[in-house]
N, C-alpha and C. Protein backbone atom coordinates (compact mmCIF):
# COMPACT_ATOMS: atom_id res chain seq x y z
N UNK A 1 227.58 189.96 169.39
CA UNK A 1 227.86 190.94 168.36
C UNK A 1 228.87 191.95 168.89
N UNK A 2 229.66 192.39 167.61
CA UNK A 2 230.96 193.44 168.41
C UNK A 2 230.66 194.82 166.92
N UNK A 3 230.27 195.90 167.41
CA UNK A 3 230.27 196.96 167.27
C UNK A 3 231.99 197.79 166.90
N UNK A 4 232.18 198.03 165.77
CA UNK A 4 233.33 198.27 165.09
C UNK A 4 233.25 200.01 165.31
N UNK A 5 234.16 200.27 166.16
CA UNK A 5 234.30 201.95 166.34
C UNK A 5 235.60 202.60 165.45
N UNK A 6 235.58 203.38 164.60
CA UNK A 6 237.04 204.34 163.82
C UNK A 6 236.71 205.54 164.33
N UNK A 7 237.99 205.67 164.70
CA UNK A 7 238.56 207.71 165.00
C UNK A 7 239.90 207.85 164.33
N UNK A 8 240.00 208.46 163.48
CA UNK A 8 240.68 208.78 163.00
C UNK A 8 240.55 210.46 161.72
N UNK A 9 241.86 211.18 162.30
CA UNK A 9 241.25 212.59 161.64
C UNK A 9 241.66 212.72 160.49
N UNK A 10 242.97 211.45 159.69
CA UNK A 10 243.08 211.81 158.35
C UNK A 10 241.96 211.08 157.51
N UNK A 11 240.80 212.08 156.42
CA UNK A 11 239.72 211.30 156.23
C UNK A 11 240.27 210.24 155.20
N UNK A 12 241.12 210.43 154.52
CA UNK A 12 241.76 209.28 153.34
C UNK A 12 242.07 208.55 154.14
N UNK A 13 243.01 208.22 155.41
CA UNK A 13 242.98 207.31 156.31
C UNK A 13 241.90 206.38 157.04
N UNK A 14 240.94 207.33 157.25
CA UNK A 14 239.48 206.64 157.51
C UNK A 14 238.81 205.91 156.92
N UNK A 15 238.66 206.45 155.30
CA UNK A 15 238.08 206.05 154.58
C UNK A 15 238.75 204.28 153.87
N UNK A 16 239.84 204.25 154.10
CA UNK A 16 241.09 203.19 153.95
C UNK A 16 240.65 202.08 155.22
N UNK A 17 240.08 202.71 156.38
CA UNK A 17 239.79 201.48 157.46
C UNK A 17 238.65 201.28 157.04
N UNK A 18 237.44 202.00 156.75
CA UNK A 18 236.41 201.77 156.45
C UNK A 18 235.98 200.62 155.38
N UNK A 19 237.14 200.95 154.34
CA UNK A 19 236.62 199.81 153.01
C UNK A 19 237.77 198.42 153.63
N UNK A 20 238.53 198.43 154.22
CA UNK A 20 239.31 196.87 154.91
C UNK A 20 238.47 196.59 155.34
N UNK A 21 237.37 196.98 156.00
CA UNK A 21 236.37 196.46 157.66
C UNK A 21 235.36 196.26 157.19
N UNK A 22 234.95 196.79 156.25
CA UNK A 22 233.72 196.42 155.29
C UNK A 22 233.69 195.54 154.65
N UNK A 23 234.82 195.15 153.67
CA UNK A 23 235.32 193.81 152.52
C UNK A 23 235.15 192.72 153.60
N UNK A 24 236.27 192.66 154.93
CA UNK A 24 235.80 192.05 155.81
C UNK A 24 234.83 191.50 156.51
N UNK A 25 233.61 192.42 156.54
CA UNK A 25 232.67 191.81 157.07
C UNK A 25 231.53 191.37 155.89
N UNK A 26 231.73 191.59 154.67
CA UNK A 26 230.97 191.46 153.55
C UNK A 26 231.48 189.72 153.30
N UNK A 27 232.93 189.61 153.58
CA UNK A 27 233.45 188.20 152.87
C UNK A 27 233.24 187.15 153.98
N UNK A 28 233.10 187.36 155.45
CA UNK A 28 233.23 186.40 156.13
C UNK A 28 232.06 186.38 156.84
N UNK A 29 231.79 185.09 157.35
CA UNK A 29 230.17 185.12 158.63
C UNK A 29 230.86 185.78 160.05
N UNK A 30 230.01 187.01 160.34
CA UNK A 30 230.56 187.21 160.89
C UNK A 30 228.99 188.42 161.47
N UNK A 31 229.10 188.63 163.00
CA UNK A 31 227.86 189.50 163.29
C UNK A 31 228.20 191.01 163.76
N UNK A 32 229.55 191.12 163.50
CA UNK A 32 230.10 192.33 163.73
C UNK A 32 229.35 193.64 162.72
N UNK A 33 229.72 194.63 163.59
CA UNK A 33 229.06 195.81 162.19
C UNK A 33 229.85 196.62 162.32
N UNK A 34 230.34 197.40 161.31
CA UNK A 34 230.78 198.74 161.50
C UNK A 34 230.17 199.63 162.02
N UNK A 35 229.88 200.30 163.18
CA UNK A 35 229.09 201.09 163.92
C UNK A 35 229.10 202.49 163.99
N UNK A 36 230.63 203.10 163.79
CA UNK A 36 230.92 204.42 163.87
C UNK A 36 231.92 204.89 163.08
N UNK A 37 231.85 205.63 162.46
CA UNK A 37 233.28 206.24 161.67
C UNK A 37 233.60 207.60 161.74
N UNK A 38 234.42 208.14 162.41
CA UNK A 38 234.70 209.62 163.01
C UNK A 38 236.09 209.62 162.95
N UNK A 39 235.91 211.20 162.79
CA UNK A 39 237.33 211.85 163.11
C UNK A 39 237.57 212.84 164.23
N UNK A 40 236.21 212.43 165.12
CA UNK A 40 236.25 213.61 166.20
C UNK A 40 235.97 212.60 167.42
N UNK A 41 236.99 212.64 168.35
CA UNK A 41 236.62 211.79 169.66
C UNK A 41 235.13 211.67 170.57
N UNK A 42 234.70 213.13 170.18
CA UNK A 42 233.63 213.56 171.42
C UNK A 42 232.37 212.42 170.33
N UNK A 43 232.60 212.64 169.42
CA UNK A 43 231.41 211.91 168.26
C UNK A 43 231.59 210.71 168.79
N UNK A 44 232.36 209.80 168.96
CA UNK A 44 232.60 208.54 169.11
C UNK A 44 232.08 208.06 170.45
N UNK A 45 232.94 208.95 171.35
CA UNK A 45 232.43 208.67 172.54
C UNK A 45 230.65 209.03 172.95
N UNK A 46 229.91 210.19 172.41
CA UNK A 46 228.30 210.08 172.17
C UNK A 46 227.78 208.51 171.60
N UNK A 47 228.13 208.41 170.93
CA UNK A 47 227.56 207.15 170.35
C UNK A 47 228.36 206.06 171.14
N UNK A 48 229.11 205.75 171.45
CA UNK A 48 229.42 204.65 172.69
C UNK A 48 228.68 204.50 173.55
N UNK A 49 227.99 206.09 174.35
CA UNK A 49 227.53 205.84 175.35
C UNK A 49 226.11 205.36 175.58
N UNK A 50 225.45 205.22 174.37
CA UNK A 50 224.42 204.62 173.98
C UNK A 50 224.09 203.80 173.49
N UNK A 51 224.94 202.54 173.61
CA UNK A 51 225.29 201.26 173.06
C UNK A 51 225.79 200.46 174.19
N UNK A 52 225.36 199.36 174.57
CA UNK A 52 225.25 198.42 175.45
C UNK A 52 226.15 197.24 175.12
N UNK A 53 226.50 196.97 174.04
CA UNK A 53 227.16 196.37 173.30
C UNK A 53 228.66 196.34 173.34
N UNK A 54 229.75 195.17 173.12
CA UNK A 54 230.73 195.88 173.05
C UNK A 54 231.72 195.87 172.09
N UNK A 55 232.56 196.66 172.50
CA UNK A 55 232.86 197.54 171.41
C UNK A 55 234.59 197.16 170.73
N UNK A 56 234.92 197.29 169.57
CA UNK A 56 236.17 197.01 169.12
C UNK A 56 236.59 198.59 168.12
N UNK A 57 237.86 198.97 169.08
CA UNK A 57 237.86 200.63 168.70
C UNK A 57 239.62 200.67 168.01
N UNK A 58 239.42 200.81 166.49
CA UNK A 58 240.51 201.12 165.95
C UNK A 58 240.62 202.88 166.09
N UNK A 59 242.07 202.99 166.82
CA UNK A 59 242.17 204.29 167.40
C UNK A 59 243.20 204.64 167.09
N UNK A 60 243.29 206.26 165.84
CA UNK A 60 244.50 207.10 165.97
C UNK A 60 245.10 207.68 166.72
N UNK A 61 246.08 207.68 167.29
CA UNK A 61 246.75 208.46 168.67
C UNK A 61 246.78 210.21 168.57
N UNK A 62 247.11 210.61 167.60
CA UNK A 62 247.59 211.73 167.50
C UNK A 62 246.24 212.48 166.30
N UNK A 63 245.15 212.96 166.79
CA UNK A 63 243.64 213.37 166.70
C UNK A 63 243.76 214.05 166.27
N UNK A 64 244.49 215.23 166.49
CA UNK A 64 244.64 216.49 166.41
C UNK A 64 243.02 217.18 166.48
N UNK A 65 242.97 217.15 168.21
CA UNK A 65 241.77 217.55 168.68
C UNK A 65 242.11 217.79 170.04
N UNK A 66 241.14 217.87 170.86
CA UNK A 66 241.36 218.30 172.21
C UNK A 66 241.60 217.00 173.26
N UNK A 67 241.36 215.79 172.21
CA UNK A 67 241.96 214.66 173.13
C UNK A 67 242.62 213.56 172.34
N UNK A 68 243.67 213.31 172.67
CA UNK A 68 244.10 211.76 171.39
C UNK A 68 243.81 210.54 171.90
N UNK A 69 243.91 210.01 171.00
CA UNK A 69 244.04 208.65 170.56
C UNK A 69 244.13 207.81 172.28
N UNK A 70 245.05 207.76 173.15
CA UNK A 70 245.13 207.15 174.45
C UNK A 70 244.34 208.05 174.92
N UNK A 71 243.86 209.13 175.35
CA UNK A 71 242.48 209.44 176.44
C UNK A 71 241.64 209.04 175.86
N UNK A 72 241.20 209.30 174.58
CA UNK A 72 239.88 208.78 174.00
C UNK A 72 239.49 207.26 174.77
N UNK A 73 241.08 205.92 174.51
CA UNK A 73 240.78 205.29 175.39
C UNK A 73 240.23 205.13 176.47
N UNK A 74 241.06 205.68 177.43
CA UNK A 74 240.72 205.96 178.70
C UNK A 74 239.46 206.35 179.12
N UNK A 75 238.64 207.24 178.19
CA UNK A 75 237.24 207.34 178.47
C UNK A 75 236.27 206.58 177.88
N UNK A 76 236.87 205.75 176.73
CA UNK A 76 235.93 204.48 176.10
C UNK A 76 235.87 203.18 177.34
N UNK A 77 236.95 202.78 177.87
CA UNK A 77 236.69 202.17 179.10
C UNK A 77 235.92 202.55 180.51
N UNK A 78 235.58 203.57 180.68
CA UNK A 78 234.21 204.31 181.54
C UNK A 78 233.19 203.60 180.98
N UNK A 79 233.00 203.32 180.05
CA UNK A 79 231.62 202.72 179.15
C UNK A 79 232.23 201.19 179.01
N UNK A 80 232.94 200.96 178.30
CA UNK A 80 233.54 199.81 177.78
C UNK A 80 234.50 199.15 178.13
N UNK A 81 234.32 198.73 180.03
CA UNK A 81 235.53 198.41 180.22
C UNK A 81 235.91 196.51 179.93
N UNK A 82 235.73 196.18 178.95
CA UNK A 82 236.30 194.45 178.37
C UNK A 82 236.13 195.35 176.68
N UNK A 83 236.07 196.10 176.09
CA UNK A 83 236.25 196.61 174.71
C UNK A 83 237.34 195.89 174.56
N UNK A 84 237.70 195.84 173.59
CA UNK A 84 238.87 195.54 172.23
C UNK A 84 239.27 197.06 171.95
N UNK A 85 240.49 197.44 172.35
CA UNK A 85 241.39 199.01 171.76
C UNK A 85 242.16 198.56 171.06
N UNK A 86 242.41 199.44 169.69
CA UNK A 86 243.42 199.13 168.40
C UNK A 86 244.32 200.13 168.40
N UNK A 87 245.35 200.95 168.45
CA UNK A 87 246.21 201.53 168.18
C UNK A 87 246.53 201.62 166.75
N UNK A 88 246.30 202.27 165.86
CA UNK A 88 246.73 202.60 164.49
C UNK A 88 247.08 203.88 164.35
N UNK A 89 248.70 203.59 163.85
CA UNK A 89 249.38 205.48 164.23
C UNK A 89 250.76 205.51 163.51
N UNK A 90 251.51 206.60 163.37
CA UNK A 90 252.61 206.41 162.87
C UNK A 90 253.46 206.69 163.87
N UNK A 91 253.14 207.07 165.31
CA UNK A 91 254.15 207.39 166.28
C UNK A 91 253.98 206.01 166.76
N UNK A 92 255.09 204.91 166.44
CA UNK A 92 255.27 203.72 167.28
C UNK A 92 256.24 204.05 168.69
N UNK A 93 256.58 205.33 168.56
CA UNK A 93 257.26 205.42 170.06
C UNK A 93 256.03 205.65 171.36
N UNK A 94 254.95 206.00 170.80
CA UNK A 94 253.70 205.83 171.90
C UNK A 94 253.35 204.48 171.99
N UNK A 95 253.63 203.62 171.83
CA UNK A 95 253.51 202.45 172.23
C UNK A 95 253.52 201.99 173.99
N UNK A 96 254.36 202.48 174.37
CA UNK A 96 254.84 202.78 175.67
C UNK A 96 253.88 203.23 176.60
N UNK A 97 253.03 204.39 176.31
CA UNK A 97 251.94 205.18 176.86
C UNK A 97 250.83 204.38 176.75
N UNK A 98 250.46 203.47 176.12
CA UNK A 98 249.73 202.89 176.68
C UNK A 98 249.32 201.89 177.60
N UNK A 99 250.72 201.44 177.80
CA UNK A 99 250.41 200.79 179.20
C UNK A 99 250.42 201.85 180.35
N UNK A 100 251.43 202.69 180.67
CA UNK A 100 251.07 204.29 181.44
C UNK A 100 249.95 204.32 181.72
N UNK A 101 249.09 204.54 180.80
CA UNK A 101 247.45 205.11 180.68
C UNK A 101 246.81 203.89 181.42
N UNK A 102 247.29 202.31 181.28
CA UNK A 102 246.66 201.55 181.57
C UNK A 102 245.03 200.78 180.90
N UNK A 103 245.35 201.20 179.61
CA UNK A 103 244.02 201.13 178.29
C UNK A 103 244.11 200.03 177.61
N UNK A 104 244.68 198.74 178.23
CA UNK A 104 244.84 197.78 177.83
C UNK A 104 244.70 197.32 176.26
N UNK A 105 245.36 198.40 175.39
CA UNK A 105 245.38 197.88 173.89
C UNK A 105 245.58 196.55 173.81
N UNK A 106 244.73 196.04 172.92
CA UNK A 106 244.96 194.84 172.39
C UNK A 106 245.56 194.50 171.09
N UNK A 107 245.98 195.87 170.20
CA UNK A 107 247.45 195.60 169.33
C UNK A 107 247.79 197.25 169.03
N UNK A 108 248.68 197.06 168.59
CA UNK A 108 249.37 198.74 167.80
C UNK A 108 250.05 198.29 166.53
N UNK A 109 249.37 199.20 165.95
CA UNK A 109 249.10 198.83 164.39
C UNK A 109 250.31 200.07 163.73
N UNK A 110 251.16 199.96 163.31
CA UNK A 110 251.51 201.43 162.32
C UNK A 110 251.40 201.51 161.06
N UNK A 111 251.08 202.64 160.82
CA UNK A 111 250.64 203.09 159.48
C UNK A 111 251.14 203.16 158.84
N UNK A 112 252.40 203.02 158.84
CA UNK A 112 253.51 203.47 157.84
C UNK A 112 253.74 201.56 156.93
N UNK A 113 253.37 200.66 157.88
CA UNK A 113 253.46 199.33 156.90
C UNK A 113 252.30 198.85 156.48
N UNK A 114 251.88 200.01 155.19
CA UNK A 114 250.90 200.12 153.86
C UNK A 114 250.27 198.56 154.22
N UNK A 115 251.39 197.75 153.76
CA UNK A 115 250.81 196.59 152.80
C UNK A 115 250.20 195.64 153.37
N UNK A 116 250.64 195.19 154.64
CA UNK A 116 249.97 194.22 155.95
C UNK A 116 249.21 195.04 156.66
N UNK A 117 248.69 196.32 156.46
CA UNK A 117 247.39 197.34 157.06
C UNK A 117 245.92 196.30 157.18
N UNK A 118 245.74 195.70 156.15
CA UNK A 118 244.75 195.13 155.96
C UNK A 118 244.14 193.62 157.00
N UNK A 119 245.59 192.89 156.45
CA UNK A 119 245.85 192.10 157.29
C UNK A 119 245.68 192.25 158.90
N UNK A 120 246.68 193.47 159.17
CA UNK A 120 246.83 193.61 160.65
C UNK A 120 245.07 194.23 161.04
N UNK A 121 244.18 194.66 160.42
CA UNK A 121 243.07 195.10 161.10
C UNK A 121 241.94 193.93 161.15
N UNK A 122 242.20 193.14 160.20
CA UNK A 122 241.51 191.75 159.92
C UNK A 122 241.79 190.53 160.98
N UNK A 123 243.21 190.59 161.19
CA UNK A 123 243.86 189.63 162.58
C UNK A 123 242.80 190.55 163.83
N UNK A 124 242.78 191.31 163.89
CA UNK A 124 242.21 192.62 165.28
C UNK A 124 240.64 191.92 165.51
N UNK A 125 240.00 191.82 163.68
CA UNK A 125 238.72 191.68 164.49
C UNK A 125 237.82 190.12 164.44
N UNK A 126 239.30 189.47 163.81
CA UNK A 126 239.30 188.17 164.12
C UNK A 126 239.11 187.64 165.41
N UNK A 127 240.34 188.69 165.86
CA UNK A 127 240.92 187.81 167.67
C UNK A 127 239.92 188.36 168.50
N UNK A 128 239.10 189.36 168.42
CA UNK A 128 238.28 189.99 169.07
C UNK A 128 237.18 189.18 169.30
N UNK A 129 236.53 189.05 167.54
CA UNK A 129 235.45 187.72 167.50
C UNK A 129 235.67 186.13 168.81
N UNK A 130 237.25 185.99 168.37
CA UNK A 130 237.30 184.49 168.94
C UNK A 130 236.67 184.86 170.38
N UNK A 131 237.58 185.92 170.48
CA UNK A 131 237.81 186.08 172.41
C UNK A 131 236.71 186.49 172.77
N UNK A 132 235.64 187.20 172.36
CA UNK A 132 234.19 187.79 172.62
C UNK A 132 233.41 185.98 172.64
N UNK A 133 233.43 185.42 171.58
CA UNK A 133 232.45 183.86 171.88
C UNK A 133 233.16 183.26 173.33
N UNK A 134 234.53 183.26 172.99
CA UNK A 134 234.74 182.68 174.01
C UNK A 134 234.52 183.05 175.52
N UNK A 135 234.51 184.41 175.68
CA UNK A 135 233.98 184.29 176.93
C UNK A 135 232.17 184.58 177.17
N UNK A 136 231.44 184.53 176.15
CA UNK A 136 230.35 184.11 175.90
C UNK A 136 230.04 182.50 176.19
N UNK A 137 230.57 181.48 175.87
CA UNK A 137 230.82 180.37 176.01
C UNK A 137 231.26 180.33 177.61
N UNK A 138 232.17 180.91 178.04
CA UNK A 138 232.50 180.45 179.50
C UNK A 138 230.99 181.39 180.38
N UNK A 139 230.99 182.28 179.94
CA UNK A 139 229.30 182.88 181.20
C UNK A 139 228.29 182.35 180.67
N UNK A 140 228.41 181.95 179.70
CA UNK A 140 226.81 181.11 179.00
C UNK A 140 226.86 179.10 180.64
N UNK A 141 227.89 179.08 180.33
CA UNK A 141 228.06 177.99 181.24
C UNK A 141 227.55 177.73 182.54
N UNK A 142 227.12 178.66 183.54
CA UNK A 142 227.37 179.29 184.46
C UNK A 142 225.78 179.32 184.72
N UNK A 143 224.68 178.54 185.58
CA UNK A 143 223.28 178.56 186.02
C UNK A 143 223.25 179.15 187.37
N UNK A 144 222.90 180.66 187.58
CA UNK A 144 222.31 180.83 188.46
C UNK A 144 221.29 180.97 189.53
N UNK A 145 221.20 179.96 190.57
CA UNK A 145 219.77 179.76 191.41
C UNK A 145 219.75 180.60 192.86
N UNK A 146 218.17 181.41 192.66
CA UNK A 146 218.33 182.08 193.90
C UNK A 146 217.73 180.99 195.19
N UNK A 147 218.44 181.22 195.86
CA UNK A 147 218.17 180.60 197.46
C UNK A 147 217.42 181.53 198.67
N UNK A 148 216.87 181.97 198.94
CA UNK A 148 216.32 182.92 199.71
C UNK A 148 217.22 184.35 199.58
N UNK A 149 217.77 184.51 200.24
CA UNK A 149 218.05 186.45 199.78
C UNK A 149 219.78 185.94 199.10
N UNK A 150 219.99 184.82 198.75
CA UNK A 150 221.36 184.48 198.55
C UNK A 150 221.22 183.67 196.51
N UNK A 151 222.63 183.78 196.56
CA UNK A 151 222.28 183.14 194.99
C UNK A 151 223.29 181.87 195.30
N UNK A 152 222.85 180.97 194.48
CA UNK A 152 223.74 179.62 194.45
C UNK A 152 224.14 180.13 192.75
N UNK A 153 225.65 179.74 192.37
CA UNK A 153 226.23 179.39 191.09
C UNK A 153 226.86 178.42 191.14
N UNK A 154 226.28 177.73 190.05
CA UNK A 154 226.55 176.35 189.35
C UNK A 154 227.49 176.10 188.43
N UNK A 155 228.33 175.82 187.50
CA UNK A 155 228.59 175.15 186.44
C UNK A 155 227.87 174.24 185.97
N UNK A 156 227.33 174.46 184.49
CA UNK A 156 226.46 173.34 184.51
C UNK A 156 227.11 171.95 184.16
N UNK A 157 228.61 172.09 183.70
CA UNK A 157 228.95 170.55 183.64
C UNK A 157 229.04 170.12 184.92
N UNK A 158 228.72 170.61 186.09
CA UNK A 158 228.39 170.05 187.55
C UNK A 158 227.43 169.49 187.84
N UNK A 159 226.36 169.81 187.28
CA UNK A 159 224.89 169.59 187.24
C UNK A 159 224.54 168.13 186.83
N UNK A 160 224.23 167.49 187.79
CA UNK A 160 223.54 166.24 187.27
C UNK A 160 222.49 166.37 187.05
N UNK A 161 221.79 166.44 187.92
CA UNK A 161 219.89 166.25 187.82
C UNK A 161 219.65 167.56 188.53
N UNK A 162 218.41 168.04 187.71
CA UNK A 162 217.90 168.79 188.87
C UNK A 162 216.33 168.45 188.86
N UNK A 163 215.79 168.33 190.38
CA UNK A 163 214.35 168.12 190.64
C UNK A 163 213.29 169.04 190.96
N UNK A 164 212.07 169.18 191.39
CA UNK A 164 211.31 169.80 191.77
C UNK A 164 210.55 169.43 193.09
N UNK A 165 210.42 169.96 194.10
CA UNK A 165 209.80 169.30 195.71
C UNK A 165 208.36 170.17 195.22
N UNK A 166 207.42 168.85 196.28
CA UNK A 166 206.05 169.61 196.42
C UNK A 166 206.22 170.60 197.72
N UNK A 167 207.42 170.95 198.55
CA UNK A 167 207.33 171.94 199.34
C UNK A 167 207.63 173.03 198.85
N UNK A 168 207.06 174.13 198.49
CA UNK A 168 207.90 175.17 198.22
C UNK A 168 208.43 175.72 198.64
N UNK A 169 208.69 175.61 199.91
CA UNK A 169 208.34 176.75 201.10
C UNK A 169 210.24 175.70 201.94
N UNK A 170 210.82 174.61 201.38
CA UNK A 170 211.88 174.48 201.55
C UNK A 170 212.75 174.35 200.44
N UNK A 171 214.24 174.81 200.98
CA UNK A 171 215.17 174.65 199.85
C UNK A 171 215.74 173.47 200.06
N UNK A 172 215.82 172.93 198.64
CA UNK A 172 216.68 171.38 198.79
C UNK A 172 217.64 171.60 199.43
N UNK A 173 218.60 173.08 198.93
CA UNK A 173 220.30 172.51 199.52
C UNK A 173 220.49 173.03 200.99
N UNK A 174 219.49 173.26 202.20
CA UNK A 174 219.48 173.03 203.23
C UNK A 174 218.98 171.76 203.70
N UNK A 175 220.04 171.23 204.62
CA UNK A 175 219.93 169.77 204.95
C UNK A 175 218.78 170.20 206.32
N UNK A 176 217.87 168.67 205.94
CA UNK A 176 216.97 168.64 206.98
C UNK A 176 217.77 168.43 208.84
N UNK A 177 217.08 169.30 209.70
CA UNK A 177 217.76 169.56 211.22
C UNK A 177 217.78 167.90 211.38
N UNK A 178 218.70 167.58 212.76
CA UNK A 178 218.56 165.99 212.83
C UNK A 178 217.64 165.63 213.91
N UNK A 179 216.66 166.75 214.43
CA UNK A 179 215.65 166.38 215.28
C UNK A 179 214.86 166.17 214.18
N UNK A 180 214.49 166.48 212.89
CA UNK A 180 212.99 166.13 212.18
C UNK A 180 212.69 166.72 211.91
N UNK A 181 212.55 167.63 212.64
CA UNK A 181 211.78 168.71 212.31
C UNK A 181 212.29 169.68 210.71
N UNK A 182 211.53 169.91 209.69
CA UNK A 182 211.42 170.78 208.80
C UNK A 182 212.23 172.21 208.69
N UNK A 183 212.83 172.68 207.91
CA UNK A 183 213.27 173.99 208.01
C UNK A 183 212.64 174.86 207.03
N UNK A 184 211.75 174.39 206.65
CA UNK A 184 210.55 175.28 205.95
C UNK A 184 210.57 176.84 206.57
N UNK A 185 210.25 177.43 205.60
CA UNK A 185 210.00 178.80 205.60
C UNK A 185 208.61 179.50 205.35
């Protein structure tokens, strides 16, 4: 599941992401939710930090608050560092600053092209969805076995068989010594 975060301080603007992201998740299968809708950074970031979950954050740059749009980033990754960041703004010359900041946006959206708004926030939590299963799918893959104070990781398309010994007290993937003797524990 991916938790849908808005900051944004124009509320007709907000209210404009709110009903795209909603139609969206009303029309398609999909386990995403809209989670937060603010126009104040510090709000957003409270409720981030109490969510385990992660997060896909359509973000205005220019807040007009005590932090914009790229720090807000910057402190949503303290909490959320594999989030999904959206850039939606009319200064496309900050585009730039966010690699600076190092907030790894995953698109920049401007506001000023009305008509593909919809579109472009719908592609956002499309690609988010894919890329969230998918690396769900690659760590779902992945069997970890503890070995005494050590862990073995597997792939399980590696995995042929696995058995059970009446010793408990040895691990299979230590090879028996070549005197005979047991390496039981």
């Amino acid at each position: 599941m991916i938790h849908i975060y808005l900051c944004e301080d124009d509320k007709r603007q907000l209210n404009r992401w709110e009903s795209i992201i909603e139609k969206y998740l009303v029309m398609n299968a999909t386990e995403s939710r809209l989670y937060c809708s603010t126009s104040k950074p510090e709000e957003l970031l409270s409720i981030r930090k109490r969510s385990s979950t992660i997060g896909l954050y359509f973000l205005d740059i220019d807040l007009h608050s005590n932090k914009n749009g790229i720090e807000l980033a910057q402190e949503i990754r303290k909490y959320d560092p594999r989030g999904y960041v959206v850039f939606v703004t009319t200064h496309s010359e900050m585009a730039v600053l966010t690699f600076r900041y190092k907030v790894e946006a995953m698109d920049f959206i401007t506001k000023d092209e009305t008509e593909t708004l919809p579109e472009q926030i719908c592609s956002c939590i499309q690609n988010a969805e894919r890329n969230y299963k998918a690396q769900l799918d690659s760590s779902n893959r992945l069997l970890s076995i503890k070995v005494d104070k050590d862990s073995l990781v597997l792939d399980q398309n590696d995995i042929v068989a696995i058995t059970t010994s009446d010793d408990s007290h040895r691990s299979p993937f230590i090879p028996e010594p070549e005197s005979g003797r047991s390496l039981a524990r």
